[in-house]
C-alpha atoms as a PDB file:
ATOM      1  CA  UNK A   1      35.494  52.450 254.106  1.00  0.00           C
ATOM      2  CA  UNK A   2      38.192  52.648 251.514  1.00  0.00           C
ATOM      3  CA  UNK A   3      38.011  53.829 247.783  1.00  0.00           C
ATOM      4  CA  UNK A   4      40.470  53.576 245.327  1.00  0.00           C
ATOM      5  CA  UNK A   5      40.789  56.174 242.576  1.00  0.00           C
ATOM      6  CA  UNK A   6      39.732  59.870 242.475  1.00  0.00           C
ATOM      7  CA  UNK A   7      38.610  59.840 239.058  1.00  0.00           C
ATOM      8  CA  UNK A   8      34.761  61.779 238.538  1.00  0.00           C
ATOM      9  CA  UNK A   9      33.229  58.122 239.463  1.00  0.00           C
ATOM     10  CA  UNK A  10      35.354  57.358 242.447  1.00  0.00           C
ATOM     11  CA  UNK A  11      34.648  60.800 244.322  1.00  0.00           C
ATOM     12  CA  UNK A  12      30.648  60.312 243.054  1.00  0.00           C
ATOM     13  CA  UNK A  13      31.056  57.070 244.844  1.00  0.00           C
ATOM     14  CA  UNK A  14      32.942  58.130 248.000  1.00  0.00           C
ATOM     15  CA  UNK A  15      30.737  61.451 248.315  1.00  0.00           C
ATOM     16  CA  UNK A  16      27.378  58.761 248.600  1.00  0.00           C
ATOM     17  CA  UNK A  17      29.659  56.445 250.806  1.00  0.00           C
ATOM     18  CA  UNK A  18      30.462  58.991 253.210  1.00  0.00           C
ATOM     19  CA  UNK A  19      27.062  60.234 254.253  1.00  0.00           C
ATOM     20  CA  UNK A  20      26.946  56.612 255.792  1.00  0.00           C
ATOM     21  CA  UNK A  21      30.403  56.050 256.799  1.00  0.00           C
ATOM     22  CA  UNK A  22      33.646  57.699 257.225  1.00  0.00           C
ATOM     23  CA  UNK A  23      35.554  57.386 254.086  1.00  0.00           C
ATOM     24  CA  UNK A  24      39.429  57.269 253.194  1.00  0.00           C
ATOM     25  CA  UNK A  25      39.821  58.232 249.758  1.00  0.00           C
ATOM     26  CA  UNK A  26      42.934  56.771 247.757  1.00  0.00           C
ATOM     27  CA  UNK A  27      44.863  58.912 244.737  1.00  0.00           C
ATOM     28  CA  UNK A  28      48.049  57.631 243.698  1.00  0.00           C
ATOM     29  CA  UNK A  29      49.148  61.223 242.780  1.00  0.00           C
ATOM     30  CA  UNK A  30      50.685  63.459 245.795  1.00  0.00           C
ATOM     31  CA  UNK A  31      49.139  66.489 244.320  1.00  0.00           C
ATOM     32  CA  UNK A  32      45.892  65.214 244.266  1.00  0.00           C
ATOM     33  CA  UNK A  33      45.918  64.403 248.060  1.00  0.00           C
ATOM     34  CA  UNK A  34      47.284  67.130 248.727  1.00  0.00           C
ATOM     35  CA  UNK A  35      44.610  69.422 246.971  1.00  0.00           C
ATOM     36  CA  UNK A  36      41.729  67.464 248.049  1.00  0.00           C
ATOM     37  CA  UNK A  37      43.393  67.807 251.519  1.00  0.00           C
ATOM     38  CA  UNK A  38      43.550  71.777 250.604  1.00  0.00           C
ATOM     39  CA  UNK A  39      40.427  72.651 249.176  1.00  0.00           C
ATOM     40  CA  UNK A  40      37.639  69.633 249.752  1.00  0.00           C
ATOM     41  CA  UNK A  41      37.543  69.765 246.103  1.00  0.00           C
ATOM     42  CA  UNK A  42      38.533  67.835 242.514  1.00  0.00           C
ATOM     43  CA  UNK A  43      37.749  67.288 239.276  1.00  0.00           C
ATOM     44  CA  UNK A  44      35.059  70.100 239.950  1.00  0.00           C
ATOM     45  CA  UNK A  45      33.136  68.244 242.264  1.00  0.00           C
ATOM     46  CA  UNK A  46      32.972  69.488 245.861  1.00  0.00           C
ATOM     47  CA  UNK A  47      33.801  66.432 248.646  1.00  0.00           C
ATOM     48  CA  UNK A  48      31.879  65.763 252.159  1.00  0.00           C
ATOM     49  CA  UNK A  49      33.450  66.344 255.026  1.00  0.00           C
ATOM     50  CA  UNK A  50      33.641  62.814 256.051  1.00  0.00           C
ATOM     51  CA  UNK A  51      36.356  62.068 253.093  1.00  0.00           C
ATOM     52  CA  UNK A  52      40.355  62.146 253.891  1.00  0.00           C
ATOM     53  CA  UNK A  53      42.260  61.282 250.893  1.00  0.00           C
ATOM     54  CA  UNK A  54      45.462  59.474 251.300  1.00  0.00           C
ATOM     55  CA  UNK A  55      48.261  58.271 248.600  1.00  0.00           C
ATOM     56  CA  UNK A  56      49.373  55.410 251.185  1.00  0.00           C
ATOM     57  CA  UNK A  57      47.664  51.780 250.175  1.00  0.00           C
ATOM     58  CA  UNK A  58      49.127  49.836 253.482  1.00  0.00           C
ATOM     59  CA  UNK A  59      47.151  52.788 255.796  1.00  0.00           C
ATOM     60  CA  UNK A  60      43.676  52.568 253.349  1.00  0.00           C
ATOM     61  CA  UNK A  61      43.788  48.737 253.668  1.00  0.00           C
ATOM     62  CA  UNK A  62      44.593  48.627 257.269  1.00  0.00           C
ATOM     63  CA  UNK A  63      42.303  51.182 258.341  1.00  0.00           C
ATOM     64  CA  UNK A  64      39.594  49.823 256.182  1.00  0.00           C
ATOM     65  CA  UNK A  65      37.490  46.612 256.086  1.00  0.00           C
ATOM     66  CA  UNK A  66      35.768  47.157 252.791  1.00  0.00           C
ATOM     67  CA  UNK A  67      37.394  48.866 249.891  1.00  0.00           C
ATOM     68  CA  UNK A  68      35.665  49.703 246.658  1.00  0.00           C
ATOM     69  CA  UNK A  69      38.816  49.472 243.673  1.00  0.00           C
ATOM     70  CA  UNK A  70      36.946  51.914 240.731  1.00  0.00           C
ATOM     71  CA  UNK A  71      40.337  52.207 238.599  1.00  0.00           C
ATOM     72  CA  UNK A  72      40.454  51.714 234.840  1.00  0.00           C
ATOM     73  CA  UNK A  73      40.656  48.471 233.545  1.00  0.00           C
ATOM     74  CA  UNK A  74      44.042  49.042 231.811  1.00  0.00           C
ATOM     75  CA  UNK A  75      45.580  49.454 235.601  1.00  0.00           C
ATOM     76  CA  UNK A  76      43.715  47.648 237.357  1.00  0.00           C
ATOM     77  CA  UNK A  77      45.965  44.446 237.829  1.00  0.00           C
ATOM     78  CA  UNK A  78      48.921  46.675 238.802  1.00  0.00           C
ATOM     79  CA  UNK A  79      47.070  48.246 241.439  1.00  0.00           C
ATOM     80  CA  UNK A  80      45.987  45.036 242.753  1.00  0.00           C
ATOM     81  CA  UNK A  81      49.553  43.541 242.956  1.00  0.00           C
ATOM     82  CA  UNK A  82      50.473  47.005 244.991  1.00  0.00           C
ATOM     83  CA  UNK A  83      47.910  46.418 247.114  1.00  0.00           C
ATOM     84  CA  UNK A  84      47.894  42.463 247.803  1.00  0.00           C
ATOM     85  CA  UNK A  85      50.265  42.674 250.520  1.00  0.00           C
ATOM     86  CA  UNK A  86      48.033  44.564 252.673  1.00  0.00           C
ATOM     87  CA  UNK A  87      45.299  42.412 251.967  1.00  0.00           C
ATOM     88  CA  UNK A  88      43.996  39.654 254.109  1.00  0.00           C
ATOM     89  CA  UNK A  89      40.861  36.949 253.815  1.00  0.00           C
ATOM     90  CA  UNK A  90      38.848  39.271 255.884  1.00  0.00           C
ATOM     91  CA  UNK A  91      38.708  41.937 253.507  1.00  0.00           C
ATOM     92  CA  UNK A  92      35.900  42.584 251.102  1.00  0.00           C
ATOM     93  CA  UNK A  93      36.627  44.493 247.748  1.00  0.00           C
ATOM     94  CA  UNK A  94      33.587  45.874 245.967  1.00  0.00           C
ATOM     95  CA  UNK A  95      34.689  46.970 242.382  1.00  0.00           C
ATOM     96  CA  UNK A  96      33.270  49.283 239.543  1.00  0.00           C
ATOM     97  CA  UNK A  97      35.117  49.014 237.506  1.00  0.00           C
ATOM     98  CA  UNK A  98      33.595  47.918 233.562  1.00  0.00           C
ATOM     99  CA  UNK A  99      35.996  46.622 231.799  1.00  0.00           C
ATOM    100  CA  UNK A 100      38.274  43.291 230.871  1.00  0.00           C
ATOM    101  CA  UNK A 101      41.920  42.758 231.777  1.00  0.00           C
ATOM    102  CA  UNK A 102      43.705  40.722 228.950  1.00  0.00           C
ATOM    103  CA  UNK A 103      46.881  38.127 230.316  1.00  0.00           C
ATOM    104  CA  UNK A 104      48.877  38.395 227.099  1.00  0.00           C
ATOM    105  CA  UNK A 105      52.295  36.319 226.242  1.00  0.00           C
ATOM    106  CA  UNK A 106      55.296  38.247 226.589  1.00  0.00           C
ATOM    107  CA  UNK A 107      55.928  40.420 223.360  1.00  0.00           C
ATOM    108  CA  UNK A 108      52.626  40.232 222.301  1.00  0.00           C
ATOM    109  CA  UNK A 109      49.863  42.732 222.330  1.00  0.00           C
ATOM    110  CA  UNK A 110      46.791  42.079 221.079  1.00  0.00           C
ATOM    111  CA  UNK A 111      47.123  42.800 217.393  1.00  0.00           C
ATOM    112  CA  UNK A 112      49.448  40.096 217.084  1.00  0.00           C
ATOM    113  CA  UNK A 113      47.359  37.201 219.082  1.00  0.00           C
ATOM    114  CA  UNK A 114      45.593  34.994 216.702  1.00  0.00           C
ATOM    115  CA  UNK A 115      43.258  33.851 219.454  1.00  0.00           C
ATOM    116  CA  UNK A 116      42.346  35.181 222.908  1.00  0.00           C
ATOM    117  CA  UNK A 117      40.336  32.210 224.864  1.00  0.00           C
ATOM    118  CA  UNK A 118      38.576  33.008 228.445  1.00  0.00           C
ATOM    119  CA  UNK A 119      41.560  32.177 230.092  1.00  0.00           C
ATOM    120  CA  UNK A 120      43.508  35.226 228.750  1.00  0.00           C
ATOM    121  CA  UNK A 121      40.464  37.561 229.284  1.00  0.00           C
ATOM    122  CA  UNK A 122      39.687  38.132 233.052  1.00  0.00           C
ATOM    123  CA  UNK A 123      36.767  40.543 234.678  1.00  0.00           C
ATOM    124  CA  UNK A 124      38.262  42.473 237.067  1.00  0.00           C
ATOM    125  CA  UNK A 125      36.692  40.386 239.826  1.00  0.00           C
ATOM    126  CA  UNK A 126      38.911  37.386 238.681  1.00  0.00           C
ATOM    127  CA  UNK A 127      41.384  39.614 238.867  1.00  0.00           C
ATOM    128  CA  UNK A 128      41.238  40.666 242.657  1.00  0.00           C
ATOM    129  CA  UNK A 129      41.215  36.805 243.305  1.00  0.00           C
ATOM    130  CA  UNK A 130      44.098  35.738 240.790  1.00  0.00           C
ATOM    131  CA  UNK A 131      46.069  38.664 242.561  1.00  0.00           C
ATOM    132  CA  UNK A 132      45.094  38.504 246.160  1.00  0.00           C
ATOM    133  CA  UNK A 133      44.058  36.519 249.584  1.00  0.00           C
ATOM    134  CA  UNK A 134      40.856  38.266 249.161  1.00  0.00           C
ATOM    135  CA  UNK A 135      37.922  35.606 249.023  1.00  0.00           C
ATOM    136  CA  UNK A 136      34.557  37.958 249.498  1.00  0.00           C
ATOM    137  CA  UNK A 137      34.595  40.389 246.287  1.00  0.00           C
ATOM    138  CA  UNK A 138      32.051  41.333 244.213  1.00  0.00           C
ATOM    139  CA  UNK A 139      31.165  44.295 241.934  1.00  0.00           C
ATOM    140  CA  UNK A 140      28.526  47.089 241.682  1.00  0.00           C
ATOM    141  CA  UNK A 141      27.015  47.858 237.764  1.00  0.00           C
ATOM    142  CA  UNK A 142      23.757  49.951 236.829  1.00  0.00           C
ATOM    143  CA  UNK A 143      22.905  53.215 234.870  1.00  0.00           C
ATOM    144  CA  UNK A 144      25.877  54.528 237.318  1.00  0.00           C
ATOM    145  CA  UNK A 145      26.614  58.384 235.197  1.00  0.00           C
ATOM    146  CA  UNK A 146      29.543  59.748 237.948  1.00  0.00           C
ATOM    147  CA  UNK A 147      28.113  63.298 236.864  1.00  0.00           C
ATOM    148  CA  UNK A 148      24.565  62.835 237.406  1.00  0.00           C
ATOM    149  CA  UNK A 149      25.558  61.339 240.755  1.00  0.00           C
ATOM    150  CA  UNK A 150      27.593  63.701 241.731  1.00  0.00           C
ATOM    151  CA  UNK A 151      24.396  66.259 241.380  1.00  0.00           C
ATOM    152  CA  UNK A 152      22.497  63.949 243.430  1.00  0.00           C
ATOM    153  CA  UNK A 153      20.292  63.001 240.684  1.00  0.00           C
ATOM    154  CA  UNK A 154      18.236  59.985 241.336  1.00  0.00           C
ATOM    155  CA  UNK A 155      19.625  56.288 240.220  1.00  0.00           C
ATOM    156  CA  UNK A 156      20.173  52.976 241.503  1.00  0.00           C
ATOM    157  CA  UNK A 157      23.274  50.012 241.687  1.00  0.00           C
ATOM    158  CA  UNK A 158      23.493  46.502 241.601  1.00  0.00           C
ATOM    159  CA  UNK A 159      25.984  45.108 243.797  1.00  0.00           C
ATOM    160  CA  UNK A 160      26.805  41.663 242.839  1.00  0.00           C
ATOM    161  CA  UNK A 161      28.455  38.660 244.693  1.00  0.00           C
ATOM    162  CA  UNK A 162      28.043  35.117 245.100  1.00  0.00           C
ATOM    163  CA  UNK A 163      28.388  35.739 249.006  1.00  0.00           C
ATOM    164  CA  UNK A 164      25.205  37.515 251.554  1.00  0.00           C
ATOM    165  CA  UNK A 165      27.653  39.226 253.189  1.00  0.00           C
ATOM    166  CA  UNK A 166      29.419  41.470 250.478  1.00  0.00           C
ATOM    167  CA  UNK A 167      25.559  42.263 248.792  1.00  0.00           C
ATOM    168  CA  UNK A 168      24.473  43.587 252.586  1.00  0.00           C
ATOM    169  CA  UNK A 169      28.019  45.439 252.830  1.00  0.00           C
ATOM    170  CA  UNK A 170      26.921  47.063 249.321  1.00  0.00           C
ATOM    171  CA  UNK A 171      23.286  47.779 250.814  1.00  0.00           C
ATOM    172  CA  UNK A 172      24.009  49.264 254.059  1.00  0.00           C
ATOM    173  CA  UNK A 173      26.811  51.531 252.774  1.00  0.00           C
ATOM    174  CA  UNK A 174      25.396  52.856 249.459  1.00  0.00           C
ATOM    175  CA  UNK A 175      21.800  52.856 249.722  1.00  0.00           C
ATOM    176  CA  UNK A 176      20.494  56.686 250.350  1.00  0.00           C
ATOM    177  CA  UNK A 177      16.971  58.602 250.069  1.00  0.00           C
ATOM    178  CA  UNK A 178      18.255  59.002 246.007  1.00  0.00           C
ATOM    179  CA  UNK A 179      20.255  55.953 245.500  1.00  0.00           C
ATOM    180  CA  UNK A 180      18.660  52.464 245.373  1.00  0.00           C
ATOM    181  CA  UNK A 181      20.874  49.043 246.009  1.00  0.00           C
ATOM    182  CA  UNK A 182      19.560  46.122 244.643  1.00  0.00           C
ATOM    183  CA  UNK A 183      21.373  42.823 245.408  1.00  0.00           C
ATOM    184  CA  UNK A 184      22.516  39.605 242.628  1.00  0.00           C
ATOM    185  CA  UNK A 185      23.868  36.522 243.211  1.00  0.00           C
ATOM    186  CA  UNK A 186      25.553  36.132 239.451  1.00  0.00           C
ATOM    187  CA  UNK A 187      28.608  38.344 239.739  1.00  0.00           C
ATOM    188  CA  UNK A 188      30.143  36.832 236.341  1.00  0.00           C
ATOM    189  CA  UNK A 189      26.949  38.100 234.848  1.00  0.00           C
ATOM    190  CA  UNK A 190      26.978  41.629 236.325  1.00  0.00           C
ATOM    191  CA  UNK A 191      30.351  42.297 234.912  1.00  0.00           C
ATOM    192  CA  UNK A 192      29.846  41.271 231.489  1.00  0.00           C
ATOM    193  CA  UNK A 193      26.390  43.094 231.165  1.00  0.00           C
ATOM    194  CA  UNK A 194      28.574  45.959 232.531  1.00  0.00           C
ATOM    195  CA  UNK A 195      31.419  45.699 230.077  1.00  0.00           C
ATOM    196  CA  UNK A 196      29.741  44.290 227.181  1.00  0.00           C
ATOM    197  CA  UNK A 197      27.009  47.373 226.969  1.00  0.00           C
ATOM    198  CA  UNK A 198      29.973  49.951 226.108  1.00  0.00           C
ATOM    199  CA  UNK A 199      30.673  48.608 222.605  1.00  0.00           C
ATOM    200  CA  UNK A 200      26.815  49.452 221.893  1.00  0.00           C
ATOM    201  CA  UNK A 201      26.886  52.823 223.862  1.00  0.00           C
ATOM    202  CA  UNK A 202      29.998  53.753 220.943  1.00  0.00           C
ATOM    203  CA  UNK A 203      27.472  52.406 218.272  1.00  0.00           C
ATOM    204  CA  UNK A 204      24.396  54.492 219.705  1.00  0.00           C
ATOM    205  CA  UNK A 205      27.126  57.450 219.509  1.00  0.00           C
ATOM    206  CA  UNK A 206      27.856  56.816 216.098  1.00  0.00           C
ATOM    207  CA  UNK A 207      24.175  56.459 215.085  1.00  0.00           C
ATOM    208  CA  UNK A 208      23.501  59.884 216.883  1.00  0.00           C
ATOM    209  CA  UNK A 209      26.621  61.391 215.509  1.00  0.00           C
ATOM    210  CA  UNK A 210      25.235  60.323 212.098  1.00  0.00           C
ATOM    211  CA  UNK A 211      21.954  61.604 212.735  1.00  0.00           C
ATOM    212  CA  UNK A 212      20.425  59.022 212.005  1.00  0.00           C
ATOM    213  CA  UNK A 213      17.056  59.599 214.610  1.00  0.00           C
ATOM    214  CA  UNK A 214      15.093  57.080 217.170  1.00  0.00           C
ATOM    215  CA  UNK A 215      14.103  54.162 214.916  1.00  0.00           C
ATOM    216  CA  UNK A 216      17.254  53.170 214.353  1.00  0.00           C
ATOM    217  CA  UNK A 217      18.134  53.534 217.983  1.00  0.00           C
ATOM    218  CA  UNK A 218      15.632  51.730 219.203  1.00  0.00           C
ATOM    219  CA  UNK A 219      16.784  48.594 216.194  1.00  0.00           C
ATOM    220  CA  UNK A 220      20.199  49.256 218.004  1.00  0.00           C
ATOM    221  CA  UNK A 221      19.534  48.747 221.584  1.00  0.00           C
ATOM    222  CA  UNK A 222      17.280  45.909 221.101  1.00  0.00           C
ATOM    223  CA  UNK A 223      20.011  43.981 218.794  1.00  0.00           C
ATOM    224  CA  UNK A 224      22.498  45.464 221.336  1.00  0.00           C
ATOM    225  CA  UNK A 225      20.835  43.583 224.119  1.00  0.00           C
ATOM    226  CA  UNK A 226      20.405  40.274 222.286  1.00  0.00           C
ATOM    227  CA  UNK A 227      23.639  40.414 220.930  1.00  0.00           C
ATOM    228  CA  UNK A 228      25.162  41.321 225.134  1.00  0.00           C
ATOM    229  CA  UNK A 229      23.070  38.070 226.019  1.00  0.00           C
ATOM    230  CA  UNK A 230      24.479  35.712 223.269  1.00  0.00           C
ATOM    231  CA  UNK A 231      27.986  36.728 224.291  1.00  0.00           C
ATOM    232  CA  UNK A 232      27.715  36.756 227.847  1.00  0.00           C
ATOM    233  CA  UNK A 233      26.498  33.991 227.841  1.00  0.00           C
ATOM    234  CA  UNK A 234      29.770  32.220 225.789  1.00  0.00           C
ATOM    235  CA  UNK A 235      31.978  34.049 227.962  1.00  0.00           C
ATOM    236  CA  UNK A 236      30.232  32.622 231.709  1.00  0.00           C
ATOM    237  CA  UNK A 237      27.142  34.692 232.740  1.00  0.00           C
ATOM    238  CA  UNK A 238      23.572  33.858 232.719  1.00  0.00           C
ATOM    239  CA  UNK A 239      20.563  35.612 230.709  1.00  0.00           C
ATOM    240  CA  UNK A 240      18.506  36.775 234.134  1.00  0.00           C
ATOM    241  CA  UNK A 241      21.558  39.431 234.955  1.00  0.00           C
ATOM    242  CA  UNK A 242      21.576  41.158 231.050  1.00  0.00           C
ATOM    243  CA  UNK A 243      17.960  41.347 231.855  1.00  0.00           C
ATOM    244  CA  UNK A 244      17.355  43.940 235.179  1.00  0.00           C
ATOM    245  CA  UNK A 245      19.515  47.039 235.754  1.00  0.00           C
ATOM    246  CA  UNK A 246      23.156  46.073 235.079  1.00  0.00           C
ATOM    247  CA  UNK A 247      21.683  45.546 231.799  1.00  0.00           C
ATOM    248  CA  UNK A 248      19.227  46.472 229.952  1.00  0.00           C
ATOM    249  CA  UNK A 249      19.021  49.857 232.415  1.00  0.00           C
ATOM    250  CA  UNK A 250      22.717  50.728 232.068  1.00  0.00           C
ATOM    251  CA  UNK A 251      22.882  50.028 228.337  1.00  0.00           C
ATOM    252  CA  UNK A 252      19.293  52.557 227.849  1.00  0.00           C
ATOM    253  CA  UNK A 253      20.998  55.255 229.905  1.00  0.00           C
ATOM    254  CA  UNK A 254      24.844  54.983 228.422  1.00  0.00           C
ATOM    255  CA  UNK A 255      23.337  54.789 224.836  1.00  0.00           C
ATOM    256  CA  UNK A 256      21.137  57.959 225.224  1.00  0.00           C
ATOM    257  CA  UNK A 257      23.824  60.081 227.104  1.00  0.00           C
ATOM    258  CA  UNK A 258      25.923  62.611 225.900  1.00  0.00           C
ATOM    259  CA  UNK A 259      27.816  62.214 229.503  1.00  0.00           C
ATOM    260  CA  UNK A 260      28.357  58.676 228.615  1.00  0.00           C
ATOM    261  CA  UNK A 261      32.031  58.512 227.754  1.00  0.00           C
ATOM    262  CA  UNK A 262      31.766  55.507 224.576  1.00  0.00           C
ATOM    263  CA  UNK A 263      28.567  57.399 223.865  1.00  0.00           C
ATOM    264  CA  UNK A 264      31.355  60.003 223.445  1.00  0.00           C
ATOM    265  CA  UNK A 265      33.210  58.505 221.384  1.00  0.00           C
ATOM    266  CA  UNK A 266      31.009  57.166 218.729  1.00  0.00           C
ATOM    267  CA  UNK A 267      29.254  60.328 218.343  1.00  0.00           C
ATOM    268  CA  UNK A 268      33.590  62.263 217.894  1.00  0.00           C
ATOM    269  CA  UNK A 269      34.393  59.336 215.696  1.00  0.00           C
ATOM    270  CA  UNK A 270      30.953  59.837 213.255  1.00  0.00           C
ATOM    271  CA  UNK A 271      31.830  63.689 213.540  1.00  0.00           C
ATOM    272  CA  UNK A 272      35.212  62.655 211.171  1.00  0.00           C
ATOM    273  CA  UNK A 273      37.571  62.468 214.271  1.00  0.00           C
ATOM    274  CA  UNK A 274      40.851  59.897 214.513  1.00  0.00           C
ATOM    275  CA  UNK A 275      40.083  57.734 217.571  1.00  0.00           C
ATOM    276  CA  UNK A 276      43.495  58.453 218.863  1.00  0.00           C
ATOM    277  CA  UNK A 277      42.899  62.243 218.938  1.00  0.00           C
ATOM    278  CA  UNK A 278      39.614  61.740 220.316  1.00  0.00           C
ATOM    279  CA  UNK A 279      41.239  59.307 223.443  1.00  0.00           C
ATOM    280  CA  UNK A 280      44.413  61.829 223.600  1.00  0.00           C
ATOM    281  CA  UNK A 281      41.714  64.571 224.586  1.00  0.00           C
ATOM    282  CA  UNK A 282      39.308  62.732 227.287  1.00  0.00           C
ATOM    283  CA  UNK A 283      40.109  63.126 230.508  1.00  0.00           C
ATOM    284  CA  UNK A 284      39.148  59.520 231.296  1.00  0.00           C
ATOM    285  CA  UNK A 285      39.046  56.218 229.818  1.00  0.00           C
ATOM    286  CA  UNK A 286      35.955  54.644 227.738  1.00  0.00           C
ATOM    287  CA  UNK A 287      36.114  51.411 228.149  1.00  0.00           C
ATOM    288  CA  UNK A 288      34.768  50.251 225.276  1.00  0.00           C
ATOM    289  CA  UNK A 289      37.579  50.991 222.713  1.00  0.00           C
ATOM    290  CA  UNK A 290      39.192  48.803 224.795  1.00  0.00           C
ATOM    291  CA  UNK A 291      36.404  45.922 225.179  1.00  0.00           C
ATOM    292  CA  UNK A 292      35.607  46.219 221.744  1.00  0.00           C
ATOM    293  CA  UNK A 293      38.735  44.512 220.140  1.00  0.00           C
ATOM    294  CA  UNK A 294      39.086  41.893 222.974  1.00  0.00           C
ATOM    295  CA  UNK A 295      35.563  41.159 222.035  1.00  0.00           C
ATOM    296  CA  UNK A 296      36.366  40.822 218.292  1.00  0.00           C
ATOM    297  CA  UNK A 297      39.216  38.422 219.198  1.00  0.00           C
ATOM    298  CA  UNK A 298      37.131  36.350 221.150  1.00  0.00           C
ATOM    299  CA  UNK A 299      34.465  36.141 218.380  1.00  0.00           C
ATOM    300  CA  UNK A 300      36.584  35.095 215.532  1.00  0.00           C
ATOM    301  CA  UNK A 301      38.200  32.836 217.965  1.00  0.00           C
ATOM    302  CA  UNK A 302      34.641  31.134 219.107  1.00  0.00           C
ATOM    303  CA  UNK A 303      33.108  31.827 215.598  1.00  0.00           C
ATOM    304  CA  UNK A 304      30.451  33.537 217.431  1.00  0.00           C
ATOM    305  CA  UNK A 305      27.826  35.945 215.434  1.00  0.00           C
ATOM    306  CA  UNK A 306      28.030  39.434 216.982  1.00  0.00           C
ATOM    307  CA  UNK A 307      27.681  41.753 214.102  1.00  0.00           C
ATOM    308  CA  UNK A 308      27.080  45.113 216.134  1.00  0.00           C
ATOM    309  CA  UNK A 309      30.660  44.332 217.781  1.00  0.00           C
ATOM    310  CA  UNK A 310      32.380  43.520 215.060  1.00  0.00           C
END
C-alpha cells in the first residue's frame, strides 16, 4: 500500500496502515527519505518497521495497488499530474486530504475573480479523476487529529466512495483494535463536511482566543453545522453525510482542539497576530484560510446566507 506525503497525518496514517500491510511511504524531498531510511523516524514520530519511504512515484504506483494521496490541497493537482502516468484503471486512490482546488483563468488569482461557480472549485476527488485514468477513488474524513493518532489514541474514519470495493479496501486496511472504519456511499458529501468544518474550527479558535466561554461555543457549532449543511448542500452533497462522523464528529473535535491547526489559527489571530505571520510559522497548512475565501466567493456568487463564513 502506497502513501503519499510524510507530513504528521501521512506517517499517522501509514504507521496504522502498516500493522496490516506493508507500506511504501512517498516524500518528495531526498532528505526526508533518506532520514526516515536512517533513523525510522520524522517529524518526531517514530515509524513501524513495515514502512520504506521512497521519493520515486513510478516505483510507489507500480508496486502498489491502493495509494492513499494526503497532500495539501494547494499541491495537490500537481502531484496528481506527476503521478498520472503511472496510473492505470485498476488503481484505487483513497485521499485525505480536506480541502478545495480552485481552476482559475490565467492571470487571475482569486482576489481578482468576480465569481467562482462549481466548475472552478473541485474536491480533490474530482481532481484525481479530471487528472487521471483512475475510476475507483474515494476519500477518508472523521475527527482524524494526526497527533492523537500517532499516540494511538482511540478514533474512527469514514471512508467514502460511490464504489463497494474502495469502502472494503478502506475497511480491511485501516480498521485496528483503536481505529474504527465506517463505510458511505456519498463521497461528494464526505468531502465537503470535511472541508467546510475548518472555516468554523478558525471561528471556535477565535471565540476561545477571545475568551469568550462554552455558551457561545456551543451557539457556534450548532450554527456551524446548519450553516456546513446549507452549503453543502448548494455545492453537491446531501444532508445524511454532515450528519454522522465526517461531520458533526470532526467539526466537535477540530473546534475544541488546541492540536487542530484552523483551531490554531483563530485562537493566534484573536491573540492580535497578522495571519501571514501566523501561516509563515506553522509547520503545515490549515486548510481553512484557504477554504474560507473560496467559500466567500461562492456565496456572493450564489447569494447564499452563510454568515459564520463570511
Amino acid at each position: 500500500v502506497g502513501v503519499i506525503g510524510a507530513g504528521s497525518l501521512g506517517i499517522a496514517i501509514a504507521n496504522i496502515l502498516a500493522q496490516n500491510a506493508e507500506v511504501l511511504l512517498y516524500a518528495r524531498d531526498c532528505a526526508v527519505v533518506q532520514k526516515i531510511a536512517e533513523t525510522k523516524e520524522h517529524k518526531g514520530q517514530k515509524l513501524h518497521t513495515k514502512i520504506t519511504a521512497t521519493g520515486d512515484l513510478s516505483y510507489l504506483a507500480t508496486s502498489c495497488d491502493i495509494l492513499f494521496p494526503i497532500v495539501p490541497s494547494s499541491s495537490f493537482r500537481t502531484m496528481m499530474q506527476q503521478l498520472s502516468p503511472y496510473l492505470h484503471p485498476f488503481h484505487i486512490l483513497i485521499h485525505g486530504t480536506k480541502g478545495l482546488d480552485i481552476s482559475l483563468p490565467k492571470d487571475h488569482s482569486i482576489d481578482t475573480m468576480d465569481e467562482l461557480t462549481r466548475e472552478n472549485v473541485r474536491t480533490m476527488s474530482e481532481v484525481i479523476m479530471d487528472e487521471s485514468v483512475v475510476v475507483r477513488v474515494g476519500c477518508m474524513a472523521g475527527p482524524n487529529l494526526a497527533k492523537e493518532l500517532s499516540s494511538s489514541q482511540p478514533a474512527a474514519t469514514v471512508v467514502a466512495s460511490p464504489f463497494e470495493e474502495v469502502i472494503k479496501a478502506g475497511e480491511d486496511l485501516l480498521r485496528n483494535d483503536l481505529f474504527q472504519v465506517y463505510g458511505n456511499k456519498d463521497l461528494i458529501g464526505i468531502e465537503l463536511a470535511g472541508v467546510l468544518k475548518n472555516i468554523i474550527a478558525i471561528a471556535s479558535g477565535i471565540l476561545s482566543g477571545l475568551n469568550h466561554g462554552e455558551n457561545a461555543k456551543g451557539l457556534l457549532i450548532s450554527r456551524g453545522m446548519v450553516e456546513m449543511i446549507y452549503l453543502g448542500k448548494a455545492m453537491g452533497g446531501d444532508v445524511k453525510a454532515f450528519l454522522g462522523l465526517a461531520g458533526i464528529g470532526d467539526l466537535v473535535a477540530t473546534c475544541n482542539s488546541t492540536l487542530s491547526r484552523n483551531f490554531t489559527v483563530g485562537y493566534r489571530l484573536a491573540q492580535g497576530e497578522k495571519l501571514n505571520s501566523i501561516i509563515q510559522s506553522m509547520e503545515e497548512v490549515a486548510e481553512g484560510v484557504n477554504t474560507v475565501k473560496i467559500i466567500k466567493k461562492i456565496i456572493e456568487h450564489q447569494k447564499l446566507r452563510a454568515p459564520i463564513s463570511e
